[in-house]
N, C-alpha and C. Protein backbone atom coordinates (compact mmCIF):
# COMPACT_ATOMS: atom_id res chain seq x y z
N UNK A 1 57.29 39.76 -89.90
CA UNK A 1 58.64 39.81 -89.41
C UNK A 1 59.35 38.47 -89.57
N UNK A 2 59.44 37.93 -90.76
CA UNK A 2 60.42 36.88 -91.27
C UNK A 2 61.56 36.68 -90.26
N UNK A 3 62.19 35.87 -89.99
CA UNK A 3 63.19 35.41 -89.85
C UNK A 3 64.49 35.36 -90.85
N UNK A 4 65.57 36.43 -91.10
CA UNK A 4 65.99 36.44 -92.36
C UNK A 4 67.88 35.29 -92.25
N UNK A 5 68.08 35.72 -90.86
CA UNK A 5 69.21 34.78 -90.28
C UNK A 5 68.90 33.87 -89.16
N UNK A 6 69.39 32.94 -88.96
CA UNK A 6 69.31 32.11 -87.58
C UNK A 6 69.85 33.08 -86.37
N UNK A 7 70.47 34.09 -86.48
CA UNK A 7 71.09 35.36 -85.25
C UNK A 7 70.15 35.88 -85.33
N UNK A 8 68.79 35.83 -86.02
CA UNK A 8 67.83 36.48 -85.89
C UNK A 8 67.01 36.20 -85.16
N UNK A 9 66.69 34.39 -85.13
CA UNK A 9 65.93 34.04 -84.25
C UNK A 9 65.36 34.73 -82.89
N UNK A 10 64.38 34.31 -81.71
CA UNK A 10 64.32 34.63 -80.20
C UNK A 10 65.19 34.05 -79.82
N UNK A 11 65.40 34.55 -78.71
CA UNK A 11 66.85 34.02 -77.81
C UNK A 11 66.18 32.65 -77.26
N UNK A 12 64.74 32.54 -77.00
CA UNK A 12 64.43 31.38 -76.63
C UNK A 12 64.58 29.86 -77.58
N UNK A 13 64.74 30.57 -78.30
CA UNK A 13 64.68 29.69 -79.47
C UNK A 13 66.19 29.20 -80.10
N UNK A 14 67.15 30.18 -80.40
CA UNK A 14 68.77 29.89 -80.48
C UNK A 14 69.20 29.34 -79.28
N UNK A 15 68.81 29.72 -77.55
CA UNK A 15 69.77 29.45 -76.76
C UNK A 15 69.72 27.58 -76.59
N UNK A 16 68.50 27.05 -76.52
CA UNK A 16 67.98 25.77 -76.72
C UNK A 16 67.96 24.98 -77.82
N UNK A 17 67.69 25.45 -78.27
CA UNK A 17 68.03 24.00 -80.09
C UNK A 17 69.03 24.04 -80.84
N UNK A 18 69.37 22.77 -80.72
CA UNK A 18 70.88 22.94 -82.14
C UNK A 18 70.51 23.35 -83.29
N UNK A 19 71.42 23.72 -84.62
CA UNK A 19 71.78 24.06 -85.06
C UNK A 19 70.15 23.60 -86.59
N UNK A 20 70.47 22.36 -86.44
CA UNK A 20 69.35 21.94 -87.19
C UNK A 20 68.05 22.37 -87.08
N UNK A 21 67.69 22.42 -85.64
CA UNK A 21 66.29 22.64 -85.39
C UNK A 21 65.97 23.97 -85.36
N UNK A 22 66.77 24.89 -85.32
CA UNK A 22 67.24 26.20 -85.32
C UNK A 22 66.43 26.38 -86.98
N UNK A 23 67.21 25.65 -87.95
CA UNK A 23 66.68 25.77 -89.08
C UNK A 23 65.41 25.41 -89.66
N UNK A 24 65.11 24.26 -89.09
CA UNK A 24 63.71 24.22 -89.17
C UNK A 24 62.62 25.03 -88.61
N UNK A 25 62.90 25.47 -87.33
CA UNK A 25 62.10 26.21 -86.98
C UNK A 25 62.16 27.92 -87.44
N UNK A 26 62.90 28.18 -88.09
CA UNK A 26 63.08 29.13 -89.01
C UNK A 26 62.25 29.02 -90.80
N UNK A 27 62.69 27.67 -91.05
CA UNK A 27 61.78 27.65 -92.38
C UNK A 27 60.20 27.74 -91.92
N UNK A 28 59.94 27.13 -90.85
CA UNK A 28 58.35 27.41 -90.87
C UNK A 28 57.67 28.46 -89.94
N UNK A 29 58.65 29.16 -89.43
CA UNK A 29 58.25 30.26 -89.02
C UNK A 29 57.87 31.31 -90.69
N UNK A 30 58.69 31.54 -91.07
CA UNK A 30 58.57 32.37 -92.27
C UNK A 30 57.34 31.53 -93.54
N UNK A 31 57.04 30.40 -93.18
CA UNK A 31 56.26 29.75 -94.32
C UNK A 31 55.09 30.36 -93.71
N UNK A 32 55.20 29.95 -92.45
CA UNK A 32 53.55 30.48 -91.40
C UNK A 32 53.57 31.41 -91.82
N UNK A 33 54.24 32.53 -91.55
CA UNK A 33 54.01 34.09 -91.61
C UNK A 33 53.14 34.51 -92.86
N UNK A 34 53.74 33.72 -93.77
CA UNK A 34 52.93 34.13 -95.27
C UNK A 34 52.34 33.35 -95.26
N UNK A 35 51.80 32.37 -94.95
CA UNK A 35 50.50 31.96 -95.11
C UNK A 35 49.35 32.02 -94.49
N UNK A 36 49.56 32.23 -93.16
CA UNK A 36 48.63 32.93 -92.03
C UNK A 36 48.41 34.33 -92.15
N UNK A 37 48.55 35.17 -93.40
CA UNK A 37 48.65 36.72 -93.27
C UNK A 37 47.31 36.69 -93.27
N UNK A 38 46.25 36.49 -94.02
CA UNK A 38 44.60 36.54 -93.71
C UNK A 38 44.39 36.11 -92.19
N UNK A 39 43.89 37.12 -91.46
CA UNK A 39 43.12 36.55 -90.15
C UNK A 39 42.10 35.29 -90.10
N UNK A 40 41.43 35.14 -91.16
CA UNK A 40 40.45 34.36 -91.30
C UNK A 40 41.25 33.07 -91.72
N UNK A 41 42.62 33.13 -91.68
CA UNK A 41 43.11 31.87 -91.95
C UNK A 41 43.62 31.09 -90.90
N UNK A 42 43.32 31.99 -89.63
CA UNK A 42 44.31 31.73 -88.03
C UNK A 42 42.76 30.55 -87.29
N UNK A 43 43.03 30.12 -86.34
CA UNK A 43 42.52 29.79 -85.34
C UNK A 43 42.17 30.99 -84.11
N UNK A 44 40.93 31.14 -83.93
CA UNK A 44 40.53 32.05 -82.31
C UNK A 44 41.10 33.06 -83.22
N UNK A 45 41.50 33.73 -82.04
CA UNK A 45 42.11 35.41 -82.29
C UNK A 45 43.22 35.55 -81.99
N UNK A 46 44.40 34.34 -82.72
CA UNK A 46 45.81 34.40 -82.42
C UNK A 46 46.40 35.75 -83.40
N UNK A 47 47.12 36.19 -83.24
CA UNK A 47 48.28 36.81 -83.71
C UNK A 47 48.48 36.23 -85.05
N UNK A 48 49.20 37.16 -86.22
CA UNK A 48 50.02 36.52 -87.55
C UNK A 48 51.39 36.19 -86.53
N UNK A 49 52.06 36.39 -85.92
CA UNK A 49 53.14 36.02 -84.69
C UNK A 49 52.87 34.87 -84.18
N UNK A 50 52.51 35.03 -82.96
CA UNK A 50 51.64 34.10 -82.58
C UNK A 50 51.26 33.03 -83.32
N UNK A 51 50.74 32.57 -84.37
CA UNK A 51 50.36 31.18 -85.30
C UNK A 51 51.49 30.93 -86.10
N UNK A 52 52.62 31.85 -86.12
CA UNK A 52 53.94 31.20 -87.01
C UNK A 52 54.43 30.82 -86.00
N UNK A 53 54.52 31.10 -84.61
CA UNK A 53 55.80 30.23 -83.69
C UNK A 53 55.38 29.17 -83.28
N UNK A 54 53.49 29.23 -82.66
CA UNK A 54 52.78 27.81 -83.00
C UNK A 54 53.47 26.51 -84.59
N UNK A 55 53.43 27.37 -85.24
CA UNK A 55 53.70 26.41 -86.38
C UNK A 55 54.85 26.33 -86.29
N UNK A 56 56.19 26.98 -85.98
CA UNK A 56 57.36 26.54 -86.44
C UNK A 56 57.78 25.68 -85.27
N UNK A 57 57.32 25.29 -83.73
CA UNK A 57 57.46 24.71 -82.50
C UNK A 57 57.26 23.21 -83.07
N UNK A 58 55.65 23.22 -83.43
CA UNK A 58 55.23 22.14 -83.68
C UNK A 58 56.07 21.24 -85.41
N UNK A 59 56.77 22.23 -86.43
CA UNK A 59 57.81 21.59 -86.83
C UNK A 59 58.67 21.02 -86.11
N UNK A 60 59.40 21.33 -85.26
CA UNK A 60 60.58 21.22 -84.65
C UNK A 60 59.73 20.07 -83.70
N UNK A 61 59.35 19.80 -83.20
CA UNK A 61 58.22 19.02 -82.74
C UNK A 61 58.47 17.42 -83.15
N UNK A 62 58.25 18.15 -84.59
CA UNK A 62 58.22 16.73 -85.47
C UNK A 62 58.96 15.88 -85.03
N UNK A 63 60.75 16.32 -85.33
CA UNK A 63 61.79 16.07 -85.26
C UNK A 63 62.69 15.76 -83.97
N UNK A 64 62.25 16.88 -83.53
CA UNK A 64 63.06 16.85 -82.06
C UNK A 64 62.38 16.81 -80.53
N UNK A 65 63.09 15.89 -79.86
CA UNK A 65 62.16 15.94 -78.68
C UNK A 65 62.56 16.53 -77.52
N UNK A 66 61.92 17.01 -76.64
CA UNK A 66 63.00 17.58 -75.60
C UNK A 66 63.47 16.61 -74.07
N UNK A 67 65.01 16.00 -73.79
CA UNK A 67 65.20 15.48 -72.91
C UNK A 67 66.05 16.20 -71.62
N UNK A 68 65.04 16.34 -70.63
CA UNK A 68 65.57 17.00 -69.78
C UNK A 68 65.62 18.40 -70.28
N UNK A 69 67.12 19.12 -69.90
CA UNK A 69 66.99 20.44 -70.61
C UNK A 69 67.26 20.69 -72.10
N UNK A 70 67.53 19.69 -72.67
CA UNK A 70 68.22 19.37 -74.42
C UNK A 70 67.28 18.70 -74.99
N UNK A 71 67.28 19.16 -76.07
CA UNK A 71 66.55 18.96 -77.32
C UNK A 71 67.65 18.19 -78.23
N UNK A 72 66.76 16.59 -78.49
CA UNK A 72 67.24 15.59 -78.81
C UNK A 72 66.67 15.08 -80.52
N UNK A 73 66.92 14.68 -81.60
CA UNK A 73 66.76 14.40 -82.71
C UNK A 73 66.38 13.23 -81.73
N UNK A 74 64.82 13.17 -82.81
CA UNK A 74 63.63 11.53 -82.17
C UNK A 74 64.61 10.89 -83.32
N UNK A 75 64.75 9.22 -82.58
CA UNK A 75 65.32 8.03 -83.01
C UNK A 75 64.33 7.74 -84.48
């Protein structure tokens, strides 16, 4: 279940991150998805779901940090 628009996103996910991180966490949601499709490629007994939002969090991660209730681009 790709992500095909950013209106597509979870609501948890659009109502909290700007616009940018929105996008990032969209490109690696959909990179995860296809690359985690083998079970034997996941960690434990996560989900193909489950290990793309792990992965697209921890993009957004990279980049953005969260202050207070906002999610801030790291200096």
């Amino acid at each position: 279940m790709p992500y095909g628009t950013l209106k597509d996103l979870p609501e948890n996910v659009k109502n909290v991150l700007p616009r940018h991180a929105q996008e990032i966490y969209q490109a690696a949601f959909n990179n995860a998805w296809d690359e985690y499709k083998d079970p034997d490629e996941r960690r434990g007994d996560a989900s193909r779901e489950e290990t793309a939002h792990k992965v697209a969090w921890a993009a957004v991660k990279k980049e953005y940090e969260k202050k207070g209730d906002e999610w801030r681009k790291k200096p």
